[in-house]
PDB file of N, CA and C in Angstrom:
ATOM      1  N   UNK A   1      22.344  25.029   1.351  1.00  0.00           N
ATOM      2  CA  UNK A   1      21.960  23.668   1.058  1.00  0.00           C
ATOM      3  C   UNK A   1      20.601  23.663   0.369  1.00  0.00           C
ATOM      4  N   UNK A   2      20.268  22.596  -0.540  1.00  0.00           N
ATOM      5  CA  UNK A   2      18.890  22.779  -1.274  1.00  0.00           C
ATOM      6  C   UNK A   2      18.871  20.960  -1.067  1.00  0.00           C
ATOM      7  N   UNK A   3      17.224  21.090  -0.459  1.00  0.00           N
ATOM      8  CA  UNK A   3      16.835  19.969  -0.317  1.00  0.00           C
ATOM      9  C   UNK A   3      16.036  19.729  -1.308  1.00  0.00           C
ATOM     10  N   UNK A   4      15.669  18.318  -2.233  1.00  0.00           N
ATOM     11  CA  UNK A   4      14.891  18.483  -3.158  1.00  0.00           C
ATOM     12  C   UNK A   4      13.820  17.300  -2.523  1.00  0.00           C
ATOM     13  N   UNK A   5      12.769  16.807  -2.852  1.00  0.00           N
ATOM     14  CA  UNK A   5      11.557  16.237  -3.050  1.00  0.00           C
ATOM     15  C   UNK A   5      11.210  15.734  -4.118  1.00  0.00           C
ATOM     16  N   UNK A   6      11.013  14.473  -3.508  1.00  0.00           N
ATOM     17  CA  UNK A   6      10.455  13.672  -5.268  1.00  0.00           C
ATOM     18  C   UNK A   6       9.025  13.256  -5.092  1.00  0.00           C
ATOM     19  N   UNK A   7       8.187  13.328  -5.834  1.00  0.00           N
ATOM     20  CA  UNK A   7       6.771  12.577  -5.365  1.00  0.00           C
ATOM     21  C   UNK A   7       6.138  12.346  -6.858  1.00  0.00           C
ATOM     22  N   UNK A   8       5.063  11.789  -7.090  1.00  0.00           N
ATOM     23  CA  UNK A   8       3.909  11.536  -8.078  1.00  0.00           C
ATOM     24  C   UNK A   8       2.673  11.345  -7.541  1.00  0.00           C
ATOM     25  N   UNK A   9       1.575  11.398  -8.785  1.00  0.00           N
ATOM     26  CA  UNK A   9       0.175  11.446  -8.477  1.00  0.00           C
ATOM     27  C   UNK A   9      -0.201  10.687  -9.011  1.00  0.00           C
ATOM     28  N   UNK A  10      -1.371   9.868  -8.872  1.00  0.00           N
ATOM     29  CA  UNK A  10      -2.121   8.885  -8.995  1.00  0.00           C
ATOM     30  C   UNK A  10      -3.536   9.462  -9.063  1.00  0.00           C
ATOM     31  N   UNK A  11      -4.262   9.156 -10.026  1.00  0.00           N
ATOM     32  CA  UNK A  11      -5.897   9.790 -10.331  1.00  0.00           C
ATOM     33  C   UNK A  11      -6.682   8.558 -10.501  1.00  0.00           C
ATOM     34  N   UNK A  12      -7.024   8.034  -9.506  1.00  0.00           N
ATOM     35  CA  UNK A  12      -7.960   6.512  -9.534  1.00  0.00           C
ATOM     36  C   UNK A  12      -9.616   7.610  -9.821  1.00  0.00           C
ATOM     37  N   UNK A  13      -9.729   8.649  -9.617  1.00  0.00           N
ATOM     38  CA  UNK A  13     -10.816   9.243 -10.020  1.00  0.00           C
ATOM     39  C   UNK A  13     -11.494   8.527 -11.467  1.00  0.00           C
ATOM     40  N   UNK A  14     -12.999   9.347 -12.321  1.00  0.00           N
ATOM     41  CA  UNK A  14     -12.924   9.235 -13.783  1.00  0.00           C
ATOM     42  C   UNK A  14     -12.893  10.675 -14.337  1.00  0.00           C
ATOM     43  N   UNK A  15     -12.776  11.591 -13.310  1.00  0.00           N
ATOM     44  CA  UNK A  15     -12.348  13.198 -14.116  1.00  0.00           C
ATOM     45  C   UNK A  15     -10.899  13.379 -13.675  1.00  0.00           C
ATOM     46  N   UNK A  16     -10.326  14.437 -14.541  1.00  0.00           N
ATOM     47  CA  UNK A  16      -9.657  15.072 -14.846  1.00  0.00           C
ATOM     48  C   UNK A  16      -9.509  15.485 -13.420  1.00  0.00           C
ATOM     49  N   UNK A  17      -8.180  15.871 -12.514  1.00  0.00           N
ATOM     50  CA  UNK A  17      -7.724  16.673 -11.668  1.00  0.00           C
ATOM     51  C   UNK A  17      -6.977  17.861 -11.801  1.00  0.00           C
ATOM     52  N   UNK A  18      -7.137  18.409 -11.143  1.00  0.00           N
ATOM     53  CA  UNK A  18      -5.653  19.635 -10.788  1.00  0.00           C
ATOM     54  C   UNK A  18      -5.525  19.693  -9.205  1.00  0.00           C
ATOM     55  N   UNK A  19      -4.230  19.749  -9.157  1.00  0.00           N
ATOM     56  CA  UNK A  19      -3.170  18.961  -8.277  1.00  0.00           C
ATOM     57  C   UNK A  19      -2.186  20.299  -7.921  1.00  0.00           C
ATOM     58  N   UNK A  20      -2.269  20.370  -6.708  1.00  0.00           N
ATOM     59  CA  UNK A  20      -0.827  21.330  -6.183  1.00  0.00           C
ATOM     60  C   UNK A  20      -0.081  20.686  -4.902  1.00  0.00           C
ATOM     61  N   UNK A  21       1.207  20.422  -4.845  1.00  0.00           N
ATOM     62  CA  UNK A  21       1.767  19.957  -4.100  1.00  0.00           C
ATOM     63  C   UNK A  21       2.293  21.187  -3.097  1.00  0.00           C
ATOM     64  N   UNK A  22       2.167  20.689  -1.778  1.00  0.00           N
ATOM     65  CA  UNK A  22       2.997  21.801  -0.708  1.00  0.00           C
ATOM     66  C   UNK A  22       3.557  20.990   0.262  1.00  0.00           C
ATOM     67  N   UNK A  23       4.853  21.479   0.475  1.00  0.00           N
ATOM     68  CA  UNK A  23       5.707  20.864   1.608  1.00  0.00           C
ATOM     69  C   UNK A  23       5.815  22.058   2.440  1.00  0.00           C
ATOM     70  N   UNK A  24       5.022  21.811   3.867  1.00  0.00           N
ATOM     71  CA  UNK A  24       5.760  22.806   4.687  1.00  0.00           C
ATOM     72  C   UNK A  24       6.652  21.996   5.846  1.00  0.00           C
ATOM     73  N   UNK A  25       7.366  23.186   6.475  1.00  0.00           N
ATOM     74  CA  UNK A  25       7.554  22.539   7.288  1.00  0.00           C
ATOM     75  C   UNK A  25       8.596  23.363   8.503  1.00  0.00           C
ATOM     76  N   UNK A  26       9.630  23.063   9.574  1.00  0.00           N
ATOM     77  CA  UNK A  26       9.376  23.673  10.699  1.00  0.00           C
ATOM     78  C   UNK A  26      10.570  23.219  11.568  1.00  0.00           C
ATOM     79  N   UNK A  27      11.814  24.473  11.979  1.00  0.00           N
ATOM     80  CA  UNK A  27      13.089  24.150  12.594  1.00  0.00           C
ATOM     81  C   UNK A  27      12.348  23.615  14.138  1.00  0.00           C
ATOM     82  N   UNK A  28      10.891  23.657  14.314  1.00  0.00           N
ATOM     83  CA  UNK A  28      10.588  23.523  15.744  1.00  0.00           C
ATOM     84  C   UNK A  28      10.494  24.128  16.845  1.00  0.00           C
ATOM     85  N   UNK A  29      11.450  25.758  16.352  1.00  0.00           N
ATOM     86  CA  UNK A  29      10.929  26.829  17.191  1.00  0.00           C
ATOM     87  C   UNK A  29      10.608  27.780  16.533  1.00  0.00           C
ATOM     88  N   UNK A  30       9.771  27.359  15.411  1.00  0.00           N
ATOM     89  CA  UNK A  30       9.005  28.540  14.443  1.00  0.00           C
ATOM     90  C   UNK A  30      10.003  29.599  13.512  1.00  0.00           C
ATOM     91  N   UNK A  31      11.349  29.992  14.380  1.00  0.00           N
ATOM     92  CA  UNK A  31      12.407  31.052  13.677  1.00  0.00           C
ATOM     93  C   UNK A  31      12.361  30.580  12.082  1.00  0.00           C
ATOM     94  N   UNK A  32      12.420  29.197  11.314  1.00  0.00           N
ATOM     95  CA  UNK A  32      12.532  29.242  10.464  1.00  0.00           C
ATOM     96  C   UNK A  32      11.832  28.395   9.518  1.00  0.00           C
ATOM     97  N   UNK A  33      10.931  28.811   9.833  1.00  0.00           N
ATOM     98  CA  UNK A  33       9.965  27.856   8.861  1.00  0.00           C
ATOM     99  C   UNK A  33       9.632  28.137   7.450  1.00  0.00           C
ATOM    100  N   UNK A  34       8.937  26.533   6.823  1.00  0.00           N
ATOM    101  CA  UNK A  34       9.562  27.064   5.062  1.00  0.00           C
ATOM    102  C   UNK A  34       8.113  26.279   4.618  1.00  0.00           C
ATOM    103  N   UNK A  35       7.738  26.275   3.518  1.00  0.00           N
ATOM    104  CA  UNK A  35       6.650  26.134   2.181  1.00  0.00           C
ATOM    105  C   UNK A  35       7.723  26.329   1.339  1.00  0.00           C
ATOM    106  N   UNK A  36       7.185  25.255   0.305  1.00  0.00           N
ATOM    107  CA  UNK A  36       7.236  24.898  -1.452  1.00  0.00           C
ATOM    108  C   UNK A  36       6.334  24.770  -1.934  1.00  0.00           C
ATOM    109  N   UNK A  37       5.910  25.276  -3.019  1.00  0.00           N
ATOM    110  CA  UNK A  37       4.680  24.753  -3.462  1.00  0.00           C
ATOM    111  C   UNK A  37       5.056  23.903  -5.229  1.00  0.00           C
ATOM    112  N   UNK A  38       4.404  23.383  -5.692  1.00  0.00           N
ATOM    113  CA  UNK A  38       4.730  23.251  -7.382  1.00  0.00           C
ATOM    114  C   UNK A  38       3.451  23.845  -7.886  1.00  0.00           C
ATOM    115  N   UNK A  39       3.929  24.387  -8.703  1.00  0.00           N
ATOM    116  CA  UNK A  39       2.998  24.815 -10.186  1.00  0.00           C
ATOM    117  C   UNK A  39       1.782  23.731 -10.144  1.00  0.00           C
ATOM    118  N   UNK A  40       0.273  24.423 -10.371  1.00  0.00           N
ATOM    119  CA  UNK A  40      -0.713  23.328 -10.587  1.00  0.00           C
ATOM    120  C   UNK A  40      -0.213  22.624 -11.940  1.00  0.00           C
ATOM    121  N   UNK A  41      -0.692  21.041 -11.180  1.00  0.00           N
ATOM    122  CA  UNK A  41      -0.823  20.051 -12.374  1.00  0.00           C
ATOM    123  C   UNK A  41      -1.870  19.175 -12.811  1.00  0.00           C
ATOM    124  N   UNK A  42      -2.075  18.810 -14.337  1.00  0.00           N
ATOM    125  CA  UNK A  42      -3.404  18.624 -14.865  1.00  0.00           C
ATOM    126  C   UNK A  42      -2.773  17.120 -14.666  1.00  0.00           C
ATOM    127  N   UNK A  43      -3.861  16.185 -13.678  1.00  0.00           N
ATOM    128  CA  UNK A  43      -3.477  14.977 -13.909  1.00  0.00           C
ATOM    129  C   UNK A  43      -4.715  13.676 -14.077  1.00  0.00           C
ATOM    130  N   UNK A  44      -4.806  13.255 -15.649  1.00  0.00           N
ATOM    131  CA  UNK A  44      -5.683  12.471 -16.227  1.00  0.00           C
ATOM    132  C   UNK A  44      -6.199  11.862 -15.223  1.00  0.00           C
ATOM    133  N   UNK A  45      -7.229  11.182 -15.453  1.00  0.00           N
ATOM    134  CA  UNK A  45      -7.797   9.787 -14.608  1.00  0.00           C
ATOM    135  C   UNK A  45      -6.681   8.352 -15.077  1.00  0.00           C
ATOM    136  N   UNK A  46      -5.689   7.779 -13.682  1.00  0.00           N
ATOM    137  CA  UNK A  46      -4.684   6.848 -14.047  1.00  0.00           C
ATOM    138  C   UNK A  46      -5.407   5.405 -14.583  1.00  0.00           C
ATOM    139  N   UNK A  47      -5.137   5.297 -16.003  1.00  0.00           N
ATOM    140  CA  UNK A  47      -5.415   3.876 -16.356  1.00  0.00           C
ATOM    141  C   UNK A  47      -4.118   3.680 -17.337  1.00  0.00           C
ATOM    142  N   UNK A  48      -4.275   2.260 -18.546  1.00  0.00           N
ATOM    143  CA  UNK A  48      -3.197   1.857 -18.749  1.00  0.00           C
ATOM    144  C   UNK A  48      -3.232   2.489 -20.188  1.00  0.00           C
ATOM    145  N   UNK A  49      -3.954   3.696 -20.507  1.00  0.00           N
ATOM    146  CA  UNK A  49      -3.631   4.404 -21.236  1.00  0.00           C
ATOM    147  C   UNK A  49      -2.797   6.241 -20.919  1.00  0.00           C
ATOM    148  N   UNK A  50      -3.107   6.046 -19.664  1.00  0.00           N
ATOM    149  CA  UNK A  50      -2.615   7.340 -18.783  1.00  0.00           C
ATOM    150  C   UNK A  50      -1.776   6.563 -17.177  1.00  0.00           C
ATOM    151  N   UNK A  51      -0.560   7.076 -17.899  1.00  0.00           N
ATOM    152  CA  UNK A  51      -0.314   6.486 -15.801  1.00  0.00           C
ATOM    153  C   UNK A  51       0.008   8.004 -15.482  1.00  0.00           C
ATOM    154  N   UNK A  52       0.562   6.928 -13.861  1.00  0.00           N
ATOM    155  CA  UNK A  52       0.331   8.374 -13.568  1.00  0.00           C
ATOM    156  C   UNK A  52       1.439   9.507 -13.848  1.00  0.00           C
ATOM    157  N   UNK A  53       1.517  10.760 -12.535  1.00  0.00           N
ATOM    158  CA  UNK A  53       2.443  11.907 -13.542  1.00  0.00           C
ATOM    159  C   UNK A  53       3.460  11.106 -11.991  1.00  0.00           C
ATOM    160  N   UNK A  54       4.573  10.911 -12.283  1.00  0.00           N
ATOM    161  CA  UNK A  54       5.749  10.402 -11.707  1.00  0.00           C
ATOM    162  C   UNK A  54       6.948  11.235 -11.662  1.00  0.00           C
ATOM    163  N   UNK A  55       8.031  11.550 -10.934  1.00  0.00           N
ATOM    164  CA  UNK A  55       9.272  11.820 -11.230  1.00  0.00           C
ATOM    165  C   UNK A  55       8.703  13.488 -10.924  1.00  0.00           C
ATOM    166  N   UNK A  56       8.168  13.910 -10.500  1.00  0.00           N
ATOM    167  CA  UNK A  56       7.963  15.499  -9.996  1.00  0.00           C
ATOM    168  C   UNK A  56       8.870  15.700  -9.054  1.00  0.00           C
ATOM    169  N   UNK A  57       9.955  17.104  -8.970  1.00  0.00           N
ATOM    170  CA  UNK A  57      10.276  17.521  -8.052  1.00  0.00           C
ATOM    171  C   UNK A  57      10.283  18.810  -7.467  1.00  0.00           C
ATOM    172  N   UNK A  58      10.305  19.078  -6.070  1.00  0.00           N
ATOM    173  CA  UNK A  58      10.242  20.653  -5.678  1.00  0.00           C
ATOM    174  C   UNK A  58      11.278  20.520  -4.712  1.00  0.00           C
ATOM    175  N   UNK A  59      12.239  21.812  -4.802  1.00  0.00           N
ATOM    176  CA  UNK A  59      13.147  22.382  -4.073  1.00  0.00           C
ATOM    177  C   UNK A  59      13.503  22.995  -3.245  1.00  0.00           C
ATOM    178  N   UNK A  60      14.101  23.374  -2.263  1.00  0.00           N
ATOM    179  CA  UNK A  60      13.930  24.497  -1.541  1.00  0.00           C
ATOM    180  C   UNK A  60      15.515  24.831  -0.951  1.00  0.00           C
ATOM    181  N   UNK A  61      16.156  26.230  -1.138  1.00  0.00           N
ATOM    182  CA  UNK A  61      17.474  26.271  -1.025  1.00  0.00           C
ATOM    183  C   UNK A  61      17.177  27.188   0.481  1.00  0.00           C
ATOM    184  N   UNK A  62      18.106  26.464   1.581  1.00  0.00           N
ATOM    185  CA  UNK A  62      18.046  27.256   2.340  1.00  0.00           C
ATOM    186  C   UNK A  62      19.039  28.048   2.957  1.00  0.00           C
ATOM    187  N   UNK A  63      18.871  29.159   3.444  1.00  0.00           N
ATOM    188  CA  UNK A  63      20.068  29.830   3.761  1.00  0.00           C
ATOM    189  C   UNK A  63      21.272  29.497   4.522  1.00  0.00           C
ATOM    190  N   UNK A  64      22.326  29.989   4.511  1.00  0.00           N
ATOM    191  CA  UNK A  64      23.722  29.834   5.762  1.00  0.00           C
ATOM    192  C   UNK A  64      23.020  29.722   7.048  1.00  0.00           C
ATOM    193  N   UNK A  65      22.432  30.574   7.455  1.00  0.00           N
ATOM    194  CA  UNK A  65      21.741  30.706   8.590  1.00  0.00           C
ATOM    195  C   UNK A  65      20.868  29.198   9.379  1.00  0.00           C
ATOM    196  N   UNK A  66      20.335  28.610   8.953  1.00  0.00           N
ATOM    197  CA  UNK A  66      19.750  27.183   9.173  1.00  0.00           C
ATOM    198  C   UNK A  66      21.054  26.416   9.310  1.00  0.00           C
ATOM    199  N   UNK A  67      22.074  26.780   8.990  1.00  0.00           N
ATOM    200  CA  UNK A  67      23.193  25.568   8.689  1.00  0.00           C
ATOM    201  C   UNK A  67      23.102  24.982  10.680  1.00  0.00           C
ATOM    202  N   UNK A  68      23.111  23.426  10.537  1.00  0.00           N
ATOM    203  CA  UNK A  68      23.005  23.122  11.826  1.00  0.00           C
ATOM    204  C   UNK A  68      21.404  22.302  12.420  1.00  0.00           C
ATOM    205  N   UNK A  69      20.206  23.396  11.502  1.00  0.00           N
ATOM    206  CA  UNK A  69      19.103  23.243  12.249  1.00  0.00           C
ATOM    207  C   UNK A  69      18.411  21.909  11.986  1.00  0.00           C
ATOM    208  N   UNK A  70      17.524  21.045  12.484  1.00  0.00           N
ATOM    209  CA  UNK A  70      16.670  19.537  12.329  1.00  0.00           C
ATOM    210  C   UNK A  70      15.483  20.428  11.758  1.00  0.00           C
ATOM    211  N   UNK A  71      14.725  20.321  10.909  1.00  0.00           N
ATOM    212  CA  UNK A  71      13.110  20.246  10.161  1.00  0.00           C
ATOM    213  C   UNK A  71      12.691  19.003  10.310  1.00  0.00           C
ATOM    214  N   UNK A  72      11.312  19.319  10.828  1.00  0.00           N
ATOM    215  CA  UNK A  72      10.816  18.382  10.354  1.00  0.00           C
ATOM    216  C   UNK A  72       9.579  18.850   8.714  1.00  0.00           C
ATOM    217  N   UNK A  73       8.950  17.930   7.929  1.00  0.00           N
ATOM    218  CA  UNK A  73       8.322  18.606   7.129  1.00  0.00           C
ATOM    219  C   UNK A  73       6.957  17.826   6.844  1.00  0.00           C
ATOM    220  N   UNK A  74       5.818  18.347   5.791  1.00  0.00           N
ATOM    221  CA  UNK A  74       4.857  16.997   5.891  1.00  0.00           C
ATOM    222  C   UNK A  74       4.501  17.659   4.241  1.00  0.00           C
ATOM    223  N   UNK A  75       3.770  16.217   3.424  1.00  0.00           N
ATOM    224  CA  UNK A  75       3.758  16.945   1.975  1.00  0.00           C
ATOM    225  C   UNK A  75       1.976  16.796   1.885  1.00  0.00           C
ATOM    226  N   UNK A  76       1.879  17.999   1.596  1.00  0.00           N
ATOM    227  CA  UNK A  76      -0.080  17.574   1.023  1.00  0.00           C
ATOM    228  C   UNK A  76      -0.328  18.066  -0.414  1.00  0.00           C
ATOM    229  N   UNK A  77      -1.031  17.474  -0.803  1.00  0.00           N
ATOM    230  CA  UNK A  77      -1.693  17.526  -1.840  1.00  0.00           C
ATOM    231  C   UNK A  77      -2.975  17.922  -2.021  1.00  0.00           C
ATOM    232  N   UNK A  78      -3.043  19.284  -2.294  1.00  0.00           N
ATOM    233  CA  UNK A  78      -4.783  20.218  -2.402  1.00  0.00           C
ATOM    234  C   UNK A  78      -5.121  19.571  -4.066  1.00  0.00           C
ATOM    235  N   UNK A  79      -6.502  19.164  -4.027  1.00  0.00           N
ATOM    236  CA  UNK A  79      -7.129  18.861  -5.478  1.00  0.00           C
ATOM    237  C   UNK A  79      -8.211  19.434  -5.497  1.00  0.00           C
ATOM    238  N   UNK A  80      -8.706  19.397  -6.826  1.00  0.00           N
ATOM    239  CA  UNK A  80      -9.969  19.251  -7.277  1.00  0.00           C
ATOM    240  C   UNK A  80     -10.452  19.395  -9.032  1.00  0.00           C
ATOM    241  N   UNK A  81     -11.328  18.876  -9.142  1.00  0.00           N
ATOM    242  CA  UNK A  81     -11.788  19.685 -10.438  1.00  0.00           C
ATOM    243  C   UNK A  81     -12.001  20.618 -11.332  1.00  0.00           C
ATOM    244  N   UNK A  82     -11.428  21.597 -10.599  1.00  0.00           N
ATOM    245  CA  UNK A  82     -11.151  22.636 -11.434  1.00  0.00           C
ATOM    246  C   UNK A  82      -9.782  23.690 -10.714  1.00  0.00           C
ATOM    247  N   UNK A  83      -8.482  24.065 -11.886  1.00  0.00           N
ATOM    248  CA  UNK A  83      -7.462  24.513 -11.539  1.00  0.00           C
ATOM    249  C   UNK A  83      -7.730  26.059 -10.329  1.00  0.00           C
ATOM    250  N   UNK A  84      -8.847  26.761 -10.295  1.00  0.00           N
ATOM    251  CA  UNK A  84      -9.393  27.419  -9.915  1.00  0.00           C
ATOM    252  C   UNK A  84      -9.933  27.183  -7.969  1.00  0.00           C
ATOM    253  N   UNK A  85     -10.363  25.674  -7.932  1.00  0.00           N
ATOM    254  CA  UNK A  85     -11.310  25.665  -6.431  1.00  0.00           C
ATOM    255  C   UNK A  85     -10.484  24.319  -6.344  1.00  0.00           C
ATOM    256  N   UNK A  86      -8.965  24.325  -5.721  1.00  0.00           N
ATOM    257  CA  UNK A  86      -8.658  22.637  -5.119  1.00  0.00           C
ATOM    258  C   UNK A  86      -8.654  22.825  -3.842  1.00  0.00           C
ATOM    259  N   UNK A  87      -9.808  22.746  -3.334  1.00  0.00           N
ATOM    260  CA  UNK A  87     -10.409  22.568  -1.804  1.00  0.00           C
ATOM    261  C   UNK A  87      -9.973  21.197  -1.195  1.00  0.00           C
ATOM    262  N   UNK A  88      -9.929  20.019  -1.981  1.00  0.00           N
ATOM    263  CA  UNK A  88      -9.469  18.676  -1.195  1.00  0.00           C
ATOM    264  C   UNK A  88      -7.942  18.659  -0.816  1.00  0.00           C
ATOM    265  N   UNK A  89      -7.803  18.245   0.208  1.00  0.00           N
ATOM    266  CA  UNK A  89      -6.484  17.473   0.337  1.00  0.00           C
ATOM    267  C   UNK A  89      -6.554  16.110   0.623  1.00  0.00           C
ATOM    268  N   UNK A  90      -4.933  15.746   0.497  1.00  0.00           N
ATOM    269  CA  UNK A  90      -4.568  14.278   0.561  1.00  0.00           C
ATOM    270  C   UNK A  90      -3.421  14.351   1.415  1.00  0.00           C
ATOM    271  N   UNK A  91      -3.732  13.168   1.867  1.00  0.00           N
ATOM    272  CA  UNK A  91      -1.723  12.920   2.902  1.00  0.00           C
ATOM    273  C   UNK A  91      -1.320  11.396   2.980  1.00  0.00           C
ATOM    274  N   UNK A  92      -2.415  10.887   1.519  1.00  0.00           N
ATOM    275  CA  UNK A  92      -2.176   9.219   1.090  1.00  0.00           C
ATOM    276  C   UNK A  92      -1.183   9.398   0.511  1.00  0.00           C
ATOM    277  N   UNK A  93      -0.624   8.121   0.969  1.00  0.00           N
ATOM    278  CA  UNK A  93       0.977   7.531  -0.042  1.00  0.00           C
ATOM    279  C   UNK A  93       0.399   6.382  -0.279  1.00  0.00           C
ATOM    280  N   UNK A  94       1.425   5.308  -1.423  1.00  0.00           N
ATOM    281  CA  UNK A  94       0.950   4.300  -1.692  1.00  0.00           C
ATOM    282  C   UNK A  94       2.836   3.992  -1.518  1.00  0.00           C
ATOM    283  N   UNK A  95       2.533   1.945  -1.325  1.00  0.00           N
ATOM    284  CA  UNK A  95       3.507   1.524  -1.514  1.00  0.00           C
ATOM    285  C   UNK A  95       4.755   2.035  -0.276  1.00  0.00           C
ATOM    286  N   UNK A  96       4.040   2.407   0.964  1.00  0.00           N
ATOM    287  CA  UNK A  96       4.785   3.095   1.788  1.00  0.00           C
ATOM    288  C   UNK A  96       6.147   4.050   1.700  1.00  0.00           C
ATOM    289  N   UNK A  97       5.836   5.115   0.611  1.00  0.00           N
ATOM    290  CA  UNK A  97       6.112   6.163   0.502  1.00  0.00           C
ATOM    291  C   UNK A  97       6.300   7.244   1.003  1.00  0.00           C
ATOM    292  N   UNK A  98       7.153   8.258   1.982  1.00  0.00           N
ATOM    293  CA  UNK A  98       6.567   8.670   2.946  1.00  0.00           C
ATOM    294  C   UNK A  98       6.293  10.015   2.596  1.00  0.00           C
ATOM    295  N   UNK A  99       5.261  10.891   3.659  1.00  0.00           N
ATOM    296  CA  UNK A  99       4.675  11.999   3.148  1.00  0.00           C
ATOM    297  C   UNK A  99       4.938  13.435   4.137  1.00  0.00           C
ATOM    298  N   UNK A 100       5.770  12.357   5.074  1.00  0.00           N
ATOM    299  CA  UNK A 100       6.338  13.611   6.026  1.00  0.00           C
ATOM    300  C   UNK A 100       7.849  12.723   6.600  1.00  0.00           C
ATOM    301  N   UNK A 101       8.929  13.947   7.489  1.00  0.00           N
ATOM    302  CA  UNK A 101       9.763  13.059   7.633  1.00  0.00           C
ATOM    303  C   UNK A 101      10.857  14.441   8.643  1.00  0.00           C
ATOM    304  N   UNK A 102      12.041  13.868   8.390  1.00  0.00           N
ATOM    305  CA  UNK A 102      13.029  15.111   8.899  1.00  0.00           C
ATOM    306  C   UNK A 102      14.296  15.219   8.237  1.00  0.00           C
ATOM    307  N   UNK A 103      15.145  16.467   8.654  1.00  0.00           N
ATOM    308  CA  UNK A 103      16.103  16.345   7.991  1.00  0.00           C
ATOM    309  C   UNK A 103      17.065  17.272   8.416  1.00  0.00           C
ATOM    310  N   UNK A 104      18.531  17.401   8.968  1.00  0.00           N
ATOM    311  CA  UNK A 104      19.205  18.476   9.044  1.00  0.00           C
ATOM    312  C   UNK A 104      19.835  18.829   8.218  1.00  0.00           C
ATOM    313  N   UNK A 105      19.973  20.214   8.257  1.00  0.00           N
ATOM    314  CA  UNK A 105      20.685  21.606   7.416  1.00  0.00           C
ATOM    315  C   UNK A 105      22.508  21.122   7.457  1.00  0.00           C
ATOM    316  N   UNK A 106      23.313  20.635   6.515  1.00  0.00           N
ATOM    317  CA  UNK A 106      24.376  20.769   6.807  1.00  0.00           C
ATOM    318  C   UNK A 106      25.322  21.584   5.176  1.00  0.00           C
ATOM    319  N   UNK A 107      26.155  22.148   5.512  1.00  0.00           N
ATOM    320  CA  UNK A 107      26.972  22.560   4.817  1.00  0.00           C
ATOM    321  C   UNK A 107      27.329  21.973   3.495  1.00  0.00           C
TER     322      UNK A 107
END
Protein backbone atom coordinates (compact mmCIF):
# COMPACT_ATOMS: atom_id res chain seq x y z
CA UNK A 1 0.00 0.00 0.00
CA UNK A 2 1.44 3.63 -0.64
CA UNK A 3 0.07 6.33 1.32
CA UNK A 4 0.53 9.71 -0.23
CA UNK A 5 0.48 13.33 1.51
CA UNK A 6 -0.53 16.49 0.20
CA UNK A 7 0.60 19.78 1.84
CA UNK A 8 1.89 23.50 0.79
CA UNK A 9 3.93 26.36 2.12
CA UNK A 10 3.20 29.68 2.86
CA UNK A 11 6.27 32.37 3.31
CA UNK A 12 4.56 35.42 5.16
CA UNK A 13 8.43 36.06 5.84
CA UNK A 14 10.37 39.06 3.44
CA UNK A 15 13.35 36.49 2.63
CA UNK A 16 13.57 33.79 0.64
CA UNK A 17 13.14 30.22 2.50
CA UNK A 18 14.24 26.68 2.16
CA UNK A 19 11.80 24.30 3.32
CA UNK A 20 12.01 20.43 3.97
CA UNK A 21 9.04 18.55 4.75
CA UNK A 22 9.14 15.24 7.09
CA UNK A 23 6.41 12.93 7.99
CA UNK A 24 7.30 10.54 10.59
CA UNK A 25 5.55 8.37 12.11
CA UNK A 26 4.75 5.06 14.25
CA UNK A 27 2.72 1.39 14.24
CA UNK A 28 2.89 2.26 18.21
CA UNK A 29 5.08 -0.48 19.13
CA UNK A 30 8.10 1.00 17.44
CA UNK A 31 8.46 -2.56 15.06
CA UNK A 32 7.61 -0.31 12.26
CA UNK A 33 8.22 2.95 12.08
CA UNK A 34 8.62 5.22 8.93
CA UNK A 35 10.06 8.98 7.74
CA UNK A 36 9.52 10.74 4.32
CA UNK A 37 11.22 13.44 3.69
CA UNK A 38 10.81 15.85 0.28
CA UNK A 39 13.63 17.30 -1.54
CA UNK A 40 14.52 20.95 -0.13
CA UNK A 41 12.30 23.65 -1.46
CA UNK A 42 13.07 27.30 -2.42
CA UNK A 43 9.94 29.09 -1.30
CA UNK A 44 9.60 33.03 -2.21
CA UNK A 45 8.22 35.44 0.36
CA UNK A 46 4.02 34.71 -0.35
CA UNK A 47 2.50 37.88 -1.89
CA UNK A 48 0.18 38.43 -4.89
CA UNK A 49 3.01 38.26 -7.07
CA UNK A 50 4.32 34.86 -5.54
CA UNK A 51 1.74 32.52 -3.86
CA UNK A 52 2.44 30.07 -2.29
CA UNK A 53 4.16 26.52 -3.44
CA UNK A 54 0.75 24.31 -3.20
CA UNK A 55 -0.11 20.80 -4.46
CA UNK A 56 3.33 19.10 -3.01
CA UNK A 57 3.30 15.51 -2.45
CA UNK A 58 5.35 12.76 -0.52
CA UNK A 59 4.84 9.06 -0.51
CA UNK A 60 5.58 6.26 1.25
CA UNK A 61 4.99 2.51 0.00
CA UNK A 62 4.76 0.18 2.67
CA UNK A 63 5.45 -3.31 2.86
CA UNK A 64 3.04 -6.71 3.00
CA UNK A 65 4.22 -6.94 6.35
CA UNK A 66 2.31 -3.72 7.99
CA UNK A 67 -0.77 -5.04 6.12
CA UNK A 68 -3.33 -4.74 9.15
CA UNK A 69 -1.20 -2.22 11.28
CA UNK A 70 -2.91 1.63 12.69
CA UNK A 71 0.06 4.61 12.31
CA UNK A 72 -0.25 7.24 13.64
CA UNK A 73 1.97 10.17 11.88
CA UNK A 74 2.81 14.06 12.44
CA UNK A 75 4.21 16.44 9.45
CA UNK A 76 7.00 19.18 10.29
CA UNK A 77 8.45 21.50 8.47
CA UNK A 78 12.43 22.36 9.19
CA UNK A 79 13.27 26.04 7.60
CA UNK A 80 15.51 28.56 7.25
CA UNK A 81 17.53 30.86 5.23
CA UNK A 82 19.79 29.10 3.86
CA UNK A 83 19.34 25.44 1.99
CA UNK A 84 22.40 24.47 4.11
CA UNK A 85 21.26 25.45 8.19
CA UNK A 86 17.08 24.80 8.36
CA UNK A 87 17.26 24.75 12.11
CA UNK A 88 13.46 26.09 12.48
CA UNK A 89 10.54 24.06 12.57
CA UNK A 90 6.86 24.46 12.12
CA UNK A 91 3.71 22.29 13.01
CA UNK A 92 1.33 25.48 11.84
CA UNK A 93 -1.50 24.68 9.52
CA UNK A 94 -3.76 27.23 8.27
CA UNK A 95 -7.44 26.95 7.46
CA UNK A 96 -7.56 23.81 9.72
CA UNK A 97 -5.51 21.61 7.78
CA UNK A 98 -4.25 18.85 9.59
CA UNK A 99 -0.56 18.19 10.41
CA UNK A 100 -0.77 14.92 12.11
CA UNK A 101 -3.42 12.16 12.04
CA UNK A 102 -3.80 8.15 11.56
CA UNK A 103 -4.27 5.62 9.29
CA UNK A 104 -4.44 1.76 8.69
CA UNK A 105 -2.35 -0.45 6.37
CA UNK A 106 -4.90 -2.34 4.22
CA UNK A 107 -4.42 -4.42 1.16
Amino acid sequence: MVQTWKFGISNPNNDTLYVQVVISGSDGSGVSDFTVSSAVLVVAPTNSVNPPLNNQQLSYAFPATDKGDTFTFTATIFWGTSPTNMSDTSTNTIGGVPNSGSFTVVG
